[in-house]
Protein backbone atom coordinates (compact mmCIF):
# COMPACT_ATOMS: atom_id res chain seq x y z
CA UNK A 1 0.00 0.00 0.00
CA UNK A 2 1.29 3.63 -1.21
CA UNK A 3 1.32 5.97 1.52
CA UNK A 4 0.74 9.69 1.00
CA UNK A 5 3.26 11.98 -0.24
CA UNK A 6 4.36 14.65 2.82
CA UNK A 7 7.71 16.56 3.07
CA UNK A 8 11.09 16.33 5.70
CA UNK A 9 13.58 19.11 5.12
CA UNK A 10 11.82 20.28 2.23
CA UNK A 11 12.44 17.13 0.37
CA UNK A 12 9.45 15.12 -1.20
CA UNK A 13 8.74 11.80 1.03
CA UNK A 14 7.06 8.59 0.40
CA UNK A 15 6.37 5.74 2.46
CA UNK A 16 5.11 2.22 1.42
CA UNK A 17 4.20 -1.34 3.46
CA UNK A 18 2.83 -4.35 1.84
CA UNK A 19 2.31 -7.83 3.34
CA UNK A 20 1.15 -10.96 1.34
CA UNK A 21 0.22 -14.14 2.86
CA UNK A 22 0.16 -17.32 0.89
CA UNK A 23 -3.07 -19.29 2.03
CA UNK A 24 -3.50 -22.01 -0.57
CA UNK A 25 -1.27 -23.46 -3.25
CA UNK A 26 -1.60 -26.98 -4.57
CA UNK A 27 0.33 -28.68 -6.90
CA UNK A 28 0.62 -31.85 -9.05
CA UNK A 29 4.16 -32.49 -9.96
CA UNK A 30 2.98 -35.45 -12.68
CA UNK A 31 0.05 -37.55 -13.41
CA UNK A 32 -0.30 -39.94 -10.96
CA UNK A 33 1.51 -38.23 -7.91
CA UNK A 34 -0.40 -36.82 -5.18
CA UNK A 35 -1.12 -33.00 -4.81
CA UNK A 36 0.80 -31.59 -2.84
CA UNK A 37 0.14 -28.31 -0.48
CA UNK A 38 3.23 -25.82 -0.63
CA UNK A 39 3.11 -23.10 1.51
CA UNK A 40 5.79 -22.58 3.81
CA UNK A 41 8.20 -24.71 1.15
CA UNK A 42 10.72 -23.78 -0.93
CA UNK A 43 11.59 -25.62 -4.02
CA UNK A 44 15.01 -25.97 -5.94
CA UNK A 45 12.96 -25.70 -9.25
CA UNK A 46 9.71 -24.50 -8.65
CA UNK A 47 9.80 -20.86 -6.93
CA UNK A 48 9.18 -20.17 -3.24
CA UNK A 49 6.04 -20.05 -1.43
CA UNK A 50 6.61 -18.70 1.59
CA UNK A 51 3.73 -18.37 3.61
CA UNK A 52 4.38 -14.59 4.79
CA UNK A 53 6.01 -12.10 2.98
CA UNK A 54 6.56 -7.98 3.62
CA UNK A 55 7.98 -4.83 2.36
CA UNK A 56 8.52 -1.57 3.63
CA UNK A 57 10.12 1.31 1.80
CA UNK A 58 11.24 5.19 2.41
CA UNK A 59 11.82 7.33 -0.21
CA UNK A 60 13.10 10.61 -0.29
CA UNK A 61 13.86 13.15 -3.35
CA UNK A 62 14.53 16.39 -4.92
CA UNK A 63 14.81 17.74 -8.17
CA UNK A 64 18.66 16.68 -8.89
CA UNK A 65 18.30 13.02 -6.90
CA UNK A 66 15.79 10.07 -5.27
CA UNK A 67 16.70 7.93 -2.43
CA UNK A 68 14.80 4.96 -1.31
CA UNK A 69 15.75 2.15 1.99
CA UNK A 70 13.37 -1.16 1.68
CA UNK A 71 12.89 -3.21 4.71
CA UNK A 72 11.92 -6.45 3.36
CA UNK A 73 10.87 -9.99 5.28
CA UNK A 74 10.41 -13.51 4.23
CA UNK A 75 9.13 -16.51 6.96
CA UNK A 76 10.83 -19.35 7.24
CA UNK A 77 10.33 -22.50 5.14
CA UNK A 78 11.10 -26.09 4.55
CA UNK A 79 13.53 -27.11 1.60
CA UNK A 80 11.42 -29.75 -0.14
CA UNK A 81 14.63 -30.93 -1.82
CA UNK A 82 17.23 -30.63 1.02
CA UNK A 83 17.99 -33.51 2.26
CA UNK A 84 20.36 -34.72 5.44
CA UNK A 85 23.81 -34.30 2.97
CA UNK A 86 22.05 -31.08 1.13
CA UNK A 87 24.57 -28.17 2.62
CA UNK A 88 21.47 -26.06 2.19
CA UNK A 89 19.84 -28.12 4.76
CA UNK A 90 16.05 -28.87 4.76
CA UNK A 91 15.04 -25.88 6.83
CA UNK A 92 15.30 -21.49 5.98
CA UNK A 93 14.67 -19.68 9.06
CA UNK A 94 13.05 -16.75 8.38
CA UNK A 95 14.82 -13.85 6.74
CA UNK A 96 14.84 -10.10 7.18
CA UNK A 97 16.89 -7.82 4.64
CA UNK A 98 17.30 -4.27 3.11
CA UNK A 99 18.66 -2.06 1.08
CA UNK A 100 19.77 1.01 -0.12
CA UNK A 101 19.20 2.57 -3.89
CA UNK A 102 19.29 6.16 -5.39
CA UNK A 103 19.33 7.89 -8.50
């Protein structure tokens, strides 16, 4: 969700937040197999479905430059792949991140 536009130190402001959470996704991997339910799982070749997922941004410009800092956040998950020799284990904790960009 877009927050409204207000100013600090004369400078044009933004903030955003967002937050998605994955209720349902089913999936057959071939005729025959069972479906199987993959939220909160993480697959080596099928994306990530994470059950929770968030964003928060700041943004800040002027006429000559932008600058925005993201907060992001990602719950944890099960590997559906890893196994006990996988070094990426069978198991992501949950992950919080950000970053930095301008123009």
């Amino acid at each position: 969700m877009s927050g409204p536009k207000f100013q600090v130190m004369r400078l044009d402001a933004r903030s955003t937040l967002g937050e998605t959470r994955l209720l349902d996704h089913e999936s057959t991997p071939s005729i025959g197999q069972p479906t199987m339910d993959k939220v909160s799982f993480i697959t080596e070749d099928q994306w990530r479905y994470t059950k929770w997922r968030s964003k928060f941004s700041f943004s800040l410009k002027c006429k000559k430059w932008s600058a925005t800092y993201s907060l992001r956040y990602i719950s944890a998950a099960d590997y559906v792949n890893g196994g006990n020799l996988d070094p990426l284990g069978k198991f992501f904790d949950a992950l919080t991140y950000s970053d930095i960009a301008g123009s």
